[in-house]
Protein backbone atom coordinates (compact mmCIF):
# COMPACT_ATOMS: atom_id res chain seq x y z
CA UNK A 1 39.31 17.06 14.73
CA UNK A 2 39.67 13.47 14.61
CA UNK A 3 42.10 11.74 16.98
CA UNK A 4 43.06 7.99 16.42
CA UNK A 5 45.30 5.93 18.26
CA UNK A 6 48.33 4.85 16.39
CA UNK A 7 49.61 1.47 17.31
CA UNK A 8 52.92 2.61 15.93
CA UNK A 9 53.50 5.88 18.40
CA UNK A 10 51.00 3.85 21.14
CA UNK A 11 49.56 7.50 21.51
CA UNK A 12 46.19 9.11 20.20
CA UNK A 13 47.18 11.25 17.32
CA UNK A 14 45.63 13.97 15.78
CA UNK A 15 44.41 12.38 11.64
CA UNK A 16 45.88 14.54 9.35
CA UNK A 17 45.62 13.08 5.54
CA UNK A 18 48.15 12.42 3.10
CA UNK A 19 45.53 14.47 0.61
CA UNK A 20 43.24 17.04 2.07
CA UNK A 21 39.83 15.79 2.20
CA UNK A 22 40.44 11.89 0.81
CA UNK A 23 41.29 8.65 3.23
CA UNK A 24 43.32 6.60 1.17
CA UNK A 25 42.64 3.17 4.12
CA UNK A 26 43.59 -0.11 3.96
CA UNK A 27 41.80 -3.44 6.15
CA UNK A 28 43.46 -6.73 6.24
CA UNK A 29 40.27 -9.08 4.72
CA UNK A 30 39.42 -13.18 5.87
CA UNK A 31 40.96 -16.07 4.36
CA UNK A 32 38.61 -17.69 2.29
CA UNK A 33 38.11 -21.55 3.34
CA UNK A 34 35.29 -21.71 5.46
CA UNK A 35 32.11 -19.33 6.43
CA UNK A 36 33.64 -16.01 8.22
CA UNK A 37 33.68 -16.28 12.09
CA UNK A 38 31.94 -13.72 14.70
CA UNK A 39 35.89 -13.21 14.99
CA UNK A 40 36.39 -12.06 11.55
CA UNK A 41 33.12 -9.82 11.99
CA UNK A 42 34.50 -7.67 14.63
CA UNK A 43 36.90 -6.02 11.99
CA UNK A 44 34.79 -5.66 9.50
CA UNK A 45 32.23 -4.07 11.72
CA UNK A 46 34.73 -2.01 13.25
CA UNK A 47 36.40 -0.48 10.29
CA UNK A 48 33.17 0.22 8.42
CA UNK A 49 32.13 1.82 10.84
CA UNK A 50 35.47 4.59 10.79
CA UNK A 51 34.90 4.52 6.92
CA UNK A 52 31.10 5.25 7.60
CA UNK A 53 32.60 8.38 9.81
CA UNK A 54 35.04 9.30 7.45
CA UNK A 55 32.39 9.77 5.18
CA UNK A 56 30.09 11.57 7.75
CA UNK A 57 32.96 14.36 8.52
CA UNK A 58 33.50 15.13 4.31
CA UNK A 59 36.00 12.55 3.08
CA UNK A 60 36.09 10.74 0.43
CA UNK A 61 37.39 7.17 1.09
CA UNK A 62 39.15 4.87 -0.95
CA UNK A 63 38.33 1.62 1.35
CA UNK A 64 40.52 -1.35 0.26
CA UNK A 65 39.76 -4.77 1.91
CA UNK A 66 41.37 -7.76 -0.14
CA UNK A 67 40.52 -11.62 -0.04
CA UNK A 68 43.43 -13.84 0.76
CA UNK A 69 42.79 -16.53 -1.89
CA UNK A 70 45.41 -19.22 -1.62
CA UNK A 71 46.33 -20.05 1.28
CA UNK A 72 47.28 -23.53 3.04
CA UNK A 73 43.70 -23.70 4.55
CA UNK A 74 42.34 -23.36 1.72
CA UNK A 75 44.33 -25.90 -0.75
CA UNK A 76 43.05 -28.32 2.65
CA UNK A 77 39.84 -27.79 2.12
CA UNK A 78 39.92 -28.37 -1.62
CA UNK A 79 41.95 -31.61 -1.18
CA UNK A 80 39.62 -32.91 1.24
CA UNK A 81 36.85 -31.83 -0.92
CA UNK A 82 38.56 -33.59 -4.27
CA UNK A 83 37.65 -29.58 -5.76
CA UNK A 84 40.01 -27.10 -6.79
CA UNK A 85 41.56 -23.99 -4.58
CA UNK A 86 39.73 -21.73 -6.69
CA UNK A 87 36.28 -22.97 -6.43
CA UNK A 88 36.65 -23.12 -2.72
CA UNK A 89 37.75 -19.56 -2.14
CA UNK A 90 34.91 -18.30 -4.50
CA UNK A 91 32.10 -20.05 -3.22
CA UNK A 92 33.74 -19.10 0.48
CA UNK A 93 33.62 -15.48 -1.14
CA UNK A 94 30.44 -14.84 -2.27
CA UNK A 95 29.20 -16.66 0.85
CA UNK A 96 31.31 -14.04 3.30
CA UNK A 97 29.53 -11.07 1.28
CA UNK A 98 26.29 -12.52 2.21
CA UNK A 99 27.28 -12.46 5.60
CA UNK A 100 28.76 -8.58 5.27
CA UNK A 101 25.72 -7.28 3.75
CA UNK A 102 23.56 -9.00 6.81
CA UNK A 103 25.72 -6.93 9.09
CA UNK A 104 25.25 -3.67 6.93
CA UNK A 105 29.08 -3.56 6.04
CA UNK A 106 29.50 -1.50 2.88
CA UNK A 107 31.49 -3.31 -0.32
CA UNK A 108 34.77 -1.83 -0.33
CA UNK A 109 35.79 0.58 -2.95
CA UNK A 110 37.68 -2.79 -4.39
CA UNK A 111 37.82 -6.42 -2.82
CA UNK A 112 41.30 -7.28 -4.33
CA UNK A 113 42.15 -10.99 -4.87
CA UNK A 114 45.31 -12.43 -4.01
CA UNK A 115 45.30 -14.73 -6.92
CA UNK A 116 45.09 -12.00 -9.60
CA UNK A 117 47.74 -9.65 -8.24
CA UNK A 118 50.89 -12.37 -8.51
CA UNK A 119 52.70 -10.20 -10.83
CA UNK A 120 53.00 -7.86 -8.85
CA UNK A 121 54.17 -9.84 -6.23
CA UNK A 122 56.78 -10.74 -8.55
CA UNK A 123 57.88 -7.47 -9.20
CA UNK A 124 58.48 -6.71 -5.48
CA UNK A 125 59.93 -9.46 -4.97
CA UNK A 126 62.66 -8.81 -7.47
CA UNK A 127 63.09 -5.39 -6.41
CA UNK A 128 63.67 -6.31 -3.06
CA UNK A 129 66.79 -8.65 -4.36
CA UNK A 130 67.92 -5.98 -6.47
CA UNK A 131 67.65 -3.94 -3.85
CA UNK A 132 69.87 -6.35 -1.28
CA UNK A 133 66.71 -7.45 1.12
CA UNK A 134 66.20 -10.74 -0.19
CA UNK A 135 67.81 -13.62 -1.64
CA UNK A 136 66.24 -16.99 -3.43
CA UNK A 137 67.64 -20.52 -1.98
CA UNK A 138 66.58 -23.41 -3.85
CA UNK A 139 63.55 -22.25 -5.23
CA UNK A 140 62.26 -20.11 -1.93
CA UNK A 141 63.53 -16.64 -1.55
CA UNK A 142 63.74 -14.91 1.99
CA UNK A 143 63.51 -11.07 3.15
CA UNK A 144 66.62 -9.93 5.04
CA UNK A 145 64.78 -8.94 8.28
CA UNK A 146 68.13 -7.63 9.72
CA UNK A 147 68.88 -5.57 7.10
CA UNK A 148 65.58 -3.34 7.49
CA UNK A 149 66.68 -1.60 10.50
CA UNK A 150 63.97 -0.18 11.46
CA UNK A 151 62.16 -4.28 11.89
CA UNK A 152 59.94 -3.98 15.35
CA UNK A 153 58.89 -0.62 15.07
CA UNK A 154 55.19 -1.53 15.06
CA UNK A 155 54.90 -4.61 18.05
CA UNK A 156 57.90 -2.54 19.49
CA UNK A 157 59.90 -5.70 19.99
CA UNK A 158 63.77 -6.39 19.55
CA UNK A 159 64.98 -8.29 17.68
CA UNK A 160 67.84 -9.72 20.04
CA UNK A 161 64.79 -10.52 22.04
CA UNK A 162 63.07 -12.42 18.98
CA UNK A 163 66.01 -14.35 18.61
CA UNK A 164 66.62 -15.88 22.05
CA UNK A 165 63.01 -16.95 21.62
CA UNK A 166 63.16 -17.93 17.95
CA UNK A 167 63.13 -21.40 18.44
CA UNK A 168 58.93 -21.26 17.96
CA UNK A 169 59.45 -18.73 15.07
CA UNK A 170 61.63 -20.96 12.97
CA UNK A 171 59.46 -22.57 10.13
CA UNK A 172 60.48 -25.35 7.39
CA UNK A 173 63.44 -24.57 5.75
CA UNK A 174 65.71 -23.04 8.12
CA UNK A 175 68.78 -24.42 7.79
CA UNK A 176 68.90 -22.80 4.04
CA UNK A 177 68.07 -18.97 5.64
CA UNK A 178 71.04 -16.65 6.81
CA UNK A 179 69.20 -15.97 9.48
CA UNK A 180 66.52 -17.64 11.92
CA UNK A 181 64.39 -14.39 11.74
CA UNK A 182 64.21 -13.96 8.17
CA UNK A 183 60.63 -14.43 6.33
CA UNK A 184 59.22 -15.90 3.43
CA UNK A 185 58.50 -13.87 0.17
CA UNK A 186 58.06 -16.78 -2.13
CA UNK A 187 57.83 -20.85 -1.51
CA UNK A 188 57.80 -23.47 -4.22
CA UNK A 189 55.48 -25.54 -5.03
CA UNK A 190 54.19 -28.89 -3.53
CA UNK A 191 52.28 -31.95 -5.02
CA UNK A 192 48.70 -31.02 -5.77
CA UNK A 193 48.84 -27.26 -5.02
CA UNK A 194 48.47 -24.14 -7.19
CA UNK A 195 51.48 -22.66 -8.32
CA UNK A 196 52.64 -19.68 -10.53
CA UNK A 197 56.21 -19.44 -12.60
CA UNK A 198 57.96 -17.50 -11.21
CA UNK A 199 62.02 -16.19 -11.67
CA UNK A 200 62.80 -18.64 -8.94
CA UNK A 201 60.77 -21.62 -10.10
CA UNK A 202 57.24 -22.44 -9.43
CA UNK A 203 55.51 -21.34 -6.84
CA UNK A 204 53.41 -19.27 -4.89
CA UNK A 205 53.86 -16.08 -2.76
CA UNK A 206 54.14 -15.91 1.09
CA UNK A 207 51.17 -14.48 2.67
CA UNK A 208 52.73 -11.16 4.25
CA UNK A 209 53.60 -9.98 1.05
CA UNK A 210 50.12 -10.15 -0.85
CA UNK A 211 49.12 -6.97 1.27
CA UNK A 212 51.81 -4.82 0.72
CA UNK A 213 51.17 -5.46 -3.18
CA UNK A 214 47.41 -4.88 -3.31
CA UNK A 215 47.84 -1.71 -0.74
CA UNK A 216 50.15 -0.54 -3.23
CA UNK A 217 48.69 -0.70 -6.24
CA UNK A 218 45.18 0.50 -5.75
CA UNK A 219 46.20 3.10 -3.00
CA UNK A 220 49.36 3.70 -3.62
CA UNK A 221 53.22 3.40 -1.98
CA UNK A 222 51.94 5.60 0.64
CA UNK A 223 48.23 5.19 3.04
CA UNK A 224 46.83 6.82 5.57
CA UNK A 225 44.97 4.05 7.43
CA UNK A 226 45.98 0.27 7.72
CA UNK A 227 43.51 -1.63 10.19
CA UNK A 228 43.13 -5.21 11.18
CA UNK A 229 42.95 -7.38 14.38
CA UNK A 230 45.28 -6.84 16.82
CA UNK A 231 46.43 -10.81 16.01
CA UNK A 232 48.38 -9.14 12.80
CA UNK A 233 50.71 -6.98 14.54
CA UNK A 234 53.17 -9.42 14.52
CA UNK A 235 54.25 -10.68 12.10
CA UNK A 236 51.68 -9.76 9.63
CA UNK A 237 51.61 -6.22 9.52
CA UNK A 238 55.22 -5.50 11.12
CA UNK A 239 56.58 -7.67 8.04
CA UNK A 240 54.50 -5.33 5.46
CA UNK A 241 55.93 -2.46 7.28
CA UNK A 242 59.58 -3.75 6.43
CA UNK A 243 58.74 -5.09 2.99
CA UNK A 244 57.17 -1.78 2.08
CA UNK A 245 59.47 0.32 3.12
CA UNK A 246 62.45 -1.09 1.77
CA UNK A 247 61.37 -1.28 -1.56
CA UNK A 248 59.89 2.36 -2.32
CA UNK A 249 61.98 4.06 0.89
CA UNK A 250 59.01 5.95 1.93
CA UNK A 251 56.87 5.56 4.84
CA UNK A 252 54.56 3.09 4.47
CA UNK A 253 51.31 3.94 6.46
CA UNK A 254 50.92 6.77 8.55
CA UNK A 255 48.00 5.75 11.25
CA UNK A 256 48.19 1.78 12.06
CA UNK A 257 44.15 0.70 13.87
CA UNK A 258 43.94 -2.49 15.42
CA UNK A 259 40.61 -3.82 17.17
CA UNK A 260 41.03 -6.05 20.60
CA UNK A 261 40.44 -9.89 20.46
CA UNK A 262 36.54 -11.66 20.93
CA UNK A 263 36.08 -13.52 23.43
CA UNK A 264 33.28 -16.70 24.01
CA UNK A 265 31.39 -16.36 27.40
CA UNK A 266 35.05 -15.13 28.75
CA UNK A 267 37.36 -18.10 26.88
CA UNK A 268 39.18 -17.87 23.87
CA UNK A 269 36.95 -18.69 20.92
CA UNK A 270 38.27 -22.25 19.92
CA UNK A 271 36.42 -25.14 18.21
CA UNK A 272 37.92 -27.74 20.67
CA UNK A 273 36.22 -26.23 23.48
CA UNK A 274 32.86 -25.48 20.99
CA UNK A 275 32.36 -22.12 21.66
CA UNK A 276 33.53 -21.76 17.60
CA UNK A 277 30.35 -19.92 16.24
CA UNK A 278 29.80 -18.72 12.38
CA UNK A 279 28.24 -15.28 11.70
CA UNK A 280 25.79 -17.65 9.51
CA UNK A 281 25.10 -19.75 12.91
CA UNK A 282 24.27 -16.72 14.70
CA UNK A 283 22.33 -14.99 11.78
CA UNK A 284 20.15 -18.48 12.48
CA UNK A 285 19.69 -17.12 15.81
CA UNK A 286 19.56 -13.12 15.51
CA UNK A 287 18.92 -10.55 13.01
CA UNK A 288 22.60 -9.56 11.55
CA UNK A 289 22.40 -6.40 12.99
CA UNK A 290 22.13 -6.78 16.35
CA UNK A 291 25.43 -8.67 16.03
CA UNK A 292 26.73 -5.31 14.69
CA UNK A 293 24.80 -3.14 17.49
CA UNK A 294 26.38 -5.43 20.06
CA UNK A 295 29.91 -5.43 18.65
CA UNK A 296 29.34 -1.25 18.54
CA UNK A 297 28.60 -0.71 22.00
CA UNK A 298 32.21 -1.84 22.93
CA UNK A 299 35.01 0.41 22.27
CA UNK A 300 37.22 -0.91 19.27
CA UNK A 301 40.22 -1.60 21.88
CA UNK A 302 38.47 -3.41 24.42
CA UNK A 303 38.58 -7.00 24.65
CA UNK A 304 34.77 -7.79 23.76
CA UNK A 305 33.12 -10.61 25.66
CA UNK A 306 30.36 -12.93 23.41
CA UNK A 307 27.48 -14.49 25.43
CA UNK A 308 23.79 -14.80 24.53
CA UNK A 309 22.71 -12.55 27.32
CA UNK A 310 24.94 -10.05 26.14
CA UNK A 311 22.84 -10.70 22.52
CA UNK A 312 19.79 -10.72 24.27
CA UNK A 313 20.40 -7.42 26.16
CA UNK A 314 21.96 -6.03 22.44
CA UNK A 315 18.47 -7.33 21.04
CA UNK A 316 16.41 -5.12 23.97
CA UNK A 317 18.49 -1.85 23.52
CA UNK A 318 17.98 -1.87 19.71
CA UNK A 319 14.29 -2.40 19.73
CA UNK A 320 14.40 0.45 21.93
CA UNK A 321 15.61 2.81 19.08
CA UNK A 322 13.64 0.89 16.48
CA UNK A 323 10.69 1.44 18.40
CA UNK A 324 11.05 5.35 18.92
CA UNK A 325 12.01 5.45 14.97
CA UNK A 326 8.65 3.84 14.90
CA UNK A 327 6.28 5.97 16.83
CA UNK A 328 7.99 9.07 15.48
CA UNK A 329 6.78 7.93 12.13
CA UNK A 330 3.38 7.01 13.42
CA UNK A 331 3.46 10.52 14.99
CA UNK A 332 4.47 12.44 11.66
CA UNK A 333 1.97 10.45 9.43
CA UNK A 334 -1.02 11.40 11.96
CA UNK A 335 0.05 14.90 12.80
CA UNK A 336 -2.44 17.45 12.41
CA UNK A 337 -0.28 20.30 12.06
CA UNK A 338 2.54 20.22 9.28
CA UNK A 339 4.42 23.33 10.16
CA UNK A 340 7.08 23.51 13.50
CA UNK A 341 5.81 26.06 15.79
CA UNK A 342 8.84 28.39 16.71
CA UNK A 343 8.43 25.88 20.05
CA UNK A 344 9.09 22.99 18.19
CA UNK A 345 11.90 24.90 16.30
CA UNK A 346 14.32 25.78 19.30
CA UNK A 347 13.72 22.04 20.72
CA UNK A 348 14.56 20.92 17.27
CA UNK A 349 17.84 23.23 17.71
CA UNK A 350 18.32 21.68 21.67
CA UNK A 351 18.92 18.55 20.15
CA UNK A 352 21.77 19.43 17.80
CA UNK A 353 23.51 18.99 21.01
CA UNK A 354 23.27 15.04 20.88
CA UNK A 355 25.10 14.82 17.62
CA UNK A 356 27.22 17.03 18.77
CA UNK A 357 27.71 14.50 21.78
CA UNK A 358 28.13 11.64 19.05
CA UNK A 359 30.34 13.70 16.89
CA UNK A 360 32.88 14.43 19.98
CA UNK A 361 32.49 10.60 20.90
CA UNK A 362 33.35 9.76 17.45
CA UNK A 363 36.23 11.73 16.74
CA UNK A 364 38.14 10.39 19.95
CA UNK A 365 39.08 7.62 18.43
CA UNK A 366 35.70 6.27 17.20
CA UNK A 367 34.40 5.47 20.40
CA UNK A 368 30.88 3.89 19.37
CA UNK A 369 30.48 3.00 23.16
CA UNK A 370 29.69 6.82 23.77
CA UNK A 371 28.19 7.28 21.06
CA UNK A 372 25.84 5.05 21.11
CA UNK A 373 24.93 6.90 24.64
CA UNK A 374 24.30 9.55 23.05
CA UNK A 375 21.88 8.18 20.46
CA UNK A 376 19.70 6.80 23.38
CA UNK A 377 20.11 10.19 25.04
CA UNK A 378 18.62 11.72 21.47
CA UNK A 379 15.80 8.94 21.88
CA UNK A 380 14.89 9.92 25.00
CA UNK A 381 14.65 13.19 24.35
CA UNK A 382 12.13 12.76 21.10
CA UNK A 383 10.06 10.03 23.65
CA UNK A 384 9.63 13.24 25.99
CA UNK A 385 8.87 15.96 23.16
CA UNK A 386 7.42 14.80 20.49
CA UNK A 387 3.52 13.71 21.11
CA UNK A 388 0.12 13.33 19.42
CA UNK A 389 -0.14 17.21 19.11
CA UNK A 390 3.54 17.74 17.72
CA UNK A 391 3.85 19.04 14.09
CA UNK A 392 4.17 16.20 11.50
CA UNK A 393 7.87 18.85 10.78
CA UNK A 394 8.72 18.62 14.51
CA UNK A 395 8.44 14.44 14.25
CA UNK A 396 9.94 13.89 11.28
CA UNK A 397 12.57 16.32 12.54
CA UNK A 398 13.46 14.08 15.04
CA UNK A 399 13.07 10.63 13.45
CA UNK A 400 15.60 12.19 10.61
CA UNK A 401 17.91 12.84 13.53
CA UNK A 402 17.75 9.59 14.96
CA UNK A 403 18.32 7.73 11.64
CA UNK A 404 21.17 9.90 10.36
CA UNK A 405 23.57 8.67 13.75
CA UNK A 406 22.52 5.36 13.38
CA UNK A 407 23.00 4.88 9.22
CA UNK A 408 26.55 6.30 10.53
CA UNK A 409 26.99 3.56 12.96
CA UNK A 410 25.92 0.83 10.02
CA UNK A 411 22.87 0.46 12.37
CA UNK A 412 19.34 -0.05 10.64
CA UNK A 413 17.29 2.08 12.82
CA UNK A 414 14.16 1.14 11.34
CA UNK A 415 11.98 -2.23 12.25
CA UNK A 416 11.11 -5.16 9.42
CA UNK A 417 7.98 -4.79 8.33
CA UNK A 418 5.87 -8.20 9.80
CA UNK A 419 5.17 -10.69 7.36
CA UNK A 420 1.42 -11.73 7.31
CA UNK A 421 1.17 -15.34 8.15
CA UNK A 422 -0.08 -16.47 4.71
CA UNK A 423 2.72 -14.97 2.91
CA UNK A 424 5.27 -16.96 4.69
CA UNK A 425 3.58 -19.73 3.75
CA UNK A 426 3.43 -18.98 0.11
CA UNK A 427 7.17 -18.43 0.04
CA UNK A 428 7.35 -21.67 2.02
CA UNK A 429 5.47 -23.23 -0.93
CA UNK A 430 7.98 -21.50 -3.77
CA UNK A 431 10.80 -22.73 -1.61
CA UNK A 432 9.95 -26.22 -1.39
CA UNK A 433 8.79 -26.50 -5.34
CA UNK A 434 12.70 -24.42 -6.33
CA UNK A 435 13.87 -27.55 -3.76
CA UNK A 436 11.98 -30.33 -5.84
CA UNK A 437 13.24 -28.64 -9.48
CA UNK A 438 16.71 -28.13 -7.32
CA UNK A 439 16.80 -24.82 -7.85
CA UNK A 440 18.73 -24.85 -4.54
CA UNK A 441 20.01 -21.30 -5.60
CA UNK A 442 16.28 -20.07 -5.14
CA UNK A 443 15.71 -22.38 -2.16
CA UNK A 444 18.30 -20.79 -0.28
CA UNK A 445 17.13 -17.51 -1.41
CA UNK A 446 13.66 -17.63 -0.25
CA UNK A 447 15.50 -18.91 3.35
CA UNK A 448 17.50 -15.76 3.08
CA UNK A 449 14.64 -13.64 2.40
CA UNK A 450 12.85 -15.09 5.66
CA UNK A 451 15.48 -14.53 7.47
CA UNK A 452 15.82 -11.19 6.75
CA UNK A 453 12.36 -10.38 8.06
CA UNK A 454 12.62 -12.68 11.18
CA UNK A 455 11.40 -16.03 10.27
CA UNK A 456 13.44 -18.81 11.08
CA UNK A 457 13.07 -22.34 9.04
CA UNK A 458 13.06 -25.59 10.29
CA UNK A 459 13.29 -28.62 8.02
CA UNK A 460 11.55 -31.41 10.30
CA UNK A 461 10.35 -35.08 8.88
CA UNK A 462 6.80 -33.94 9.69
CA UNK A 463 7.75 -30.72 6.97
CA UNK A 464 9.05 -27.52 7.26
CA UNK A 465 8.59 -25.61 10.18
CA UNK A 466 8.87 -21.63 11.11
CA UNK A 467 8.87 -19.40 13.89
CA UNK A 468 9.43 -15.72 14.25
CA UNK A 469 12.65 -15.11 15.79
């Protein structure tokens, strides 16, 4: 039984789905200006990893994570960069699934884009007029947050509360709103940006209600699962709760996940103190997944604290299972005996017991902290019974054992082959000739690639330089 914490009751509940043995789960994906901060990989790792789970107990998941693709952010970077919006949030696209599949996070079943789901918008839109939640002023139409009664149920604040203090709420525009607290649904254009026609002029939708329409469409009015940072709680998600609701009456989203905030060597991550750092900074730095393995070994709702010793210590403890993975292969490839001996077969049983440890870890609300204990417990029990006169059975036993709680955890359990040195500099050679042709598409590749293995690039005046990282 799997029990998750619900943001909406505050309590751990017991995860019952809206269809037996399906996961119909929704995550809250990055806007698309820039390359994805270690912020925005805490979240991804996170909720791949209860998808991961989800699929390890039986269900079949419907994962949707969507791409916010307009956005003011964005239309700023494209300005600046004399581009348009669209070829910024691609390129920022493709290079954020680079960064995903360094950290082992699984494409979602669909990677919706805001851009291509405006109709939709539309249509929810007009049903919430219809419906008396909205109303259009001069081009920009508002949601009625009064008139959802049930507004606050989700950052359990009040709204008398949100008023007194509403003088930091209020955005452009609102002297034309009924009321201070009510939201934006639809803006019109300005100078320069993209726009869509719309029954209220041109324009482009509000940000809050993008989610509710992708959620909708590709999992339906009802989900099980909504995750994000806990940043979104308010207003994000607590305005898709009342948008939502009032326009199919039903409710919304049944379990509500949110992972703790990241934090830089104990200070807010901020790039005016320059502690800002890009998953594609640190991937310079560290292999991908020890990012993940560190993030893991936190629980999801503890604040998480960043610093290189913590990466360094992350690096250490994986190495540790990479290493036993290692040896146990070793082991099995120069085991005279292929057969378990009925020895071998109960201590093969005896360790059931650690996934059993991971499993109950797991389902308390996916707490990777424990079981990730219990993975090094399973470790250190293969170190201290499997040896040079185990079965090659008994040792691949174990390795399999190993490897299955990891690929659950998104962790790679097994270590990069080493490059010889004369093969990095053959790919060195490719690089720099793709560079002079400007293939930069297979210059950047062949970086990747080295990477990937643990060679780091330098490009110095005296030539390129590498070191194994």
């Amino acid at each position: 039984m799997i029990r998750i914490y619900n943001t909406l009751s505050r309590k751990k509940e017991e995860f019952v789905p809206l269809e037996e043995g399906k996961v119909r789960m929704y995550v809250c994906g990055p806007t698309v200006y820039n390359y994805i901060h270690i912020g925005n990989a805490r979240p991804m790792i996170v909720f791949d990893t209860v998808r991961r789970y989800m699929e390890h107990k039986g269900y079949e998941v419907n994962f949707v994570s969507n791409f916010t693709d307009v956005d003011d952010k964005i239309i700023k970077k494209a300005i600046e960069e004399g581009v348009s919006s669209e070829e910024i949030s691609l390129r920022y696209i493709e290079e954020c699934k680079k960064d995903m599949e360094g950290m082992n996070v699984k494409p979602a079943t669909i990677h919706p884009l805001a851009t291509e789901e405006i109709d939709g918008m539309i249509d929810m839109i007009s049903t919430l007029i219809e419906k008396g939640y909205a109303y259009a002023v001069n081009g920009t139409v508002y949601f009625r947050t009064r008139r959802f009664q049930e507004y606050g149920k989700l950052s359990h604040k009040n709204l008398d509360d949100l008023q007194a203090g509403s003088r930091s709420l209020l955005v452009s525009g609102e002297d034309e709103k009924e009321d201070p607290l009510d939201f934006v649904l639809w803006k019109p254009k300005k100078e320069g940006e993209p726009y869509w026609v719309s029954p209220w002029g041109e324009g482009r939708p509000g940000w809050h209600i993008e989610c509710s329409v992708m959620s909708r469409k590709y999992l339906g009015e009802q989900i099980d699962i909504h995750g994000g940072g806990e940043d979104l709680i308010f207003p994000h998600h607590e305005n898709e709760i009342a948008q939502s609701e009032a326009c199919c009456g039903k409710i919304f989203c049944r379990y509500w996940m949110h992972n703790a905030f990241l934090n830089i060597d104990n200070k807010k991550m901020s790039k005016s103190l320059g502690n800002f750092f890009t998953v594609r900074e640190i991937s310079e730095k560290y292999d991908l997944q020890i990012l993940r393995f560190f993030m893991l070994n936190a629980h999801y709702r503890s604040p998480l604290n960043f610093s290189a010793d913590l990466m360094e210590a992350s690096k250490n403890a994986l190495e540790r299972i990479q290493t036993a993975v290692a040896n146990l292969k070793f082991l099995a490839e120069h085991a005279t005996a292929a057969e378990m001996s009925a020895e071998e077969t109960a201590k093969a049983e005896e360790a059931k017991k650690f996934e059993e440890d991971f499993d109950r870890s797991m389902d308390d609300d996916f707490n990777t902290a424990d079981a990730i204990a219990a993975v090094f417990e399973l470790v250190k029990y293969a170190n201290t019974n499997v040896t040079e006169n185990s079965s090659k059975a008994f040792a691949e036993a174990m390795r399999a054992e190993i490897q299955g709680l990891c690929h659950v955890l998104g962790v790679i359990a097994e270590k990069k082959e080493e490059l010889l040195d004369t093969d990095i500099e053959k790919l060195i050679e490719e690089r720099q000739a793709a560079r002079k042709a400007r293939n930069f598409a297979r210059a950047d590749e062949i970086r990747g690639l080295l990477l990937e293995r643990g060679i780091l690039l330098e490009d110095t005046r005296e030539g390129v330089k590498w070191k194994r990282v």
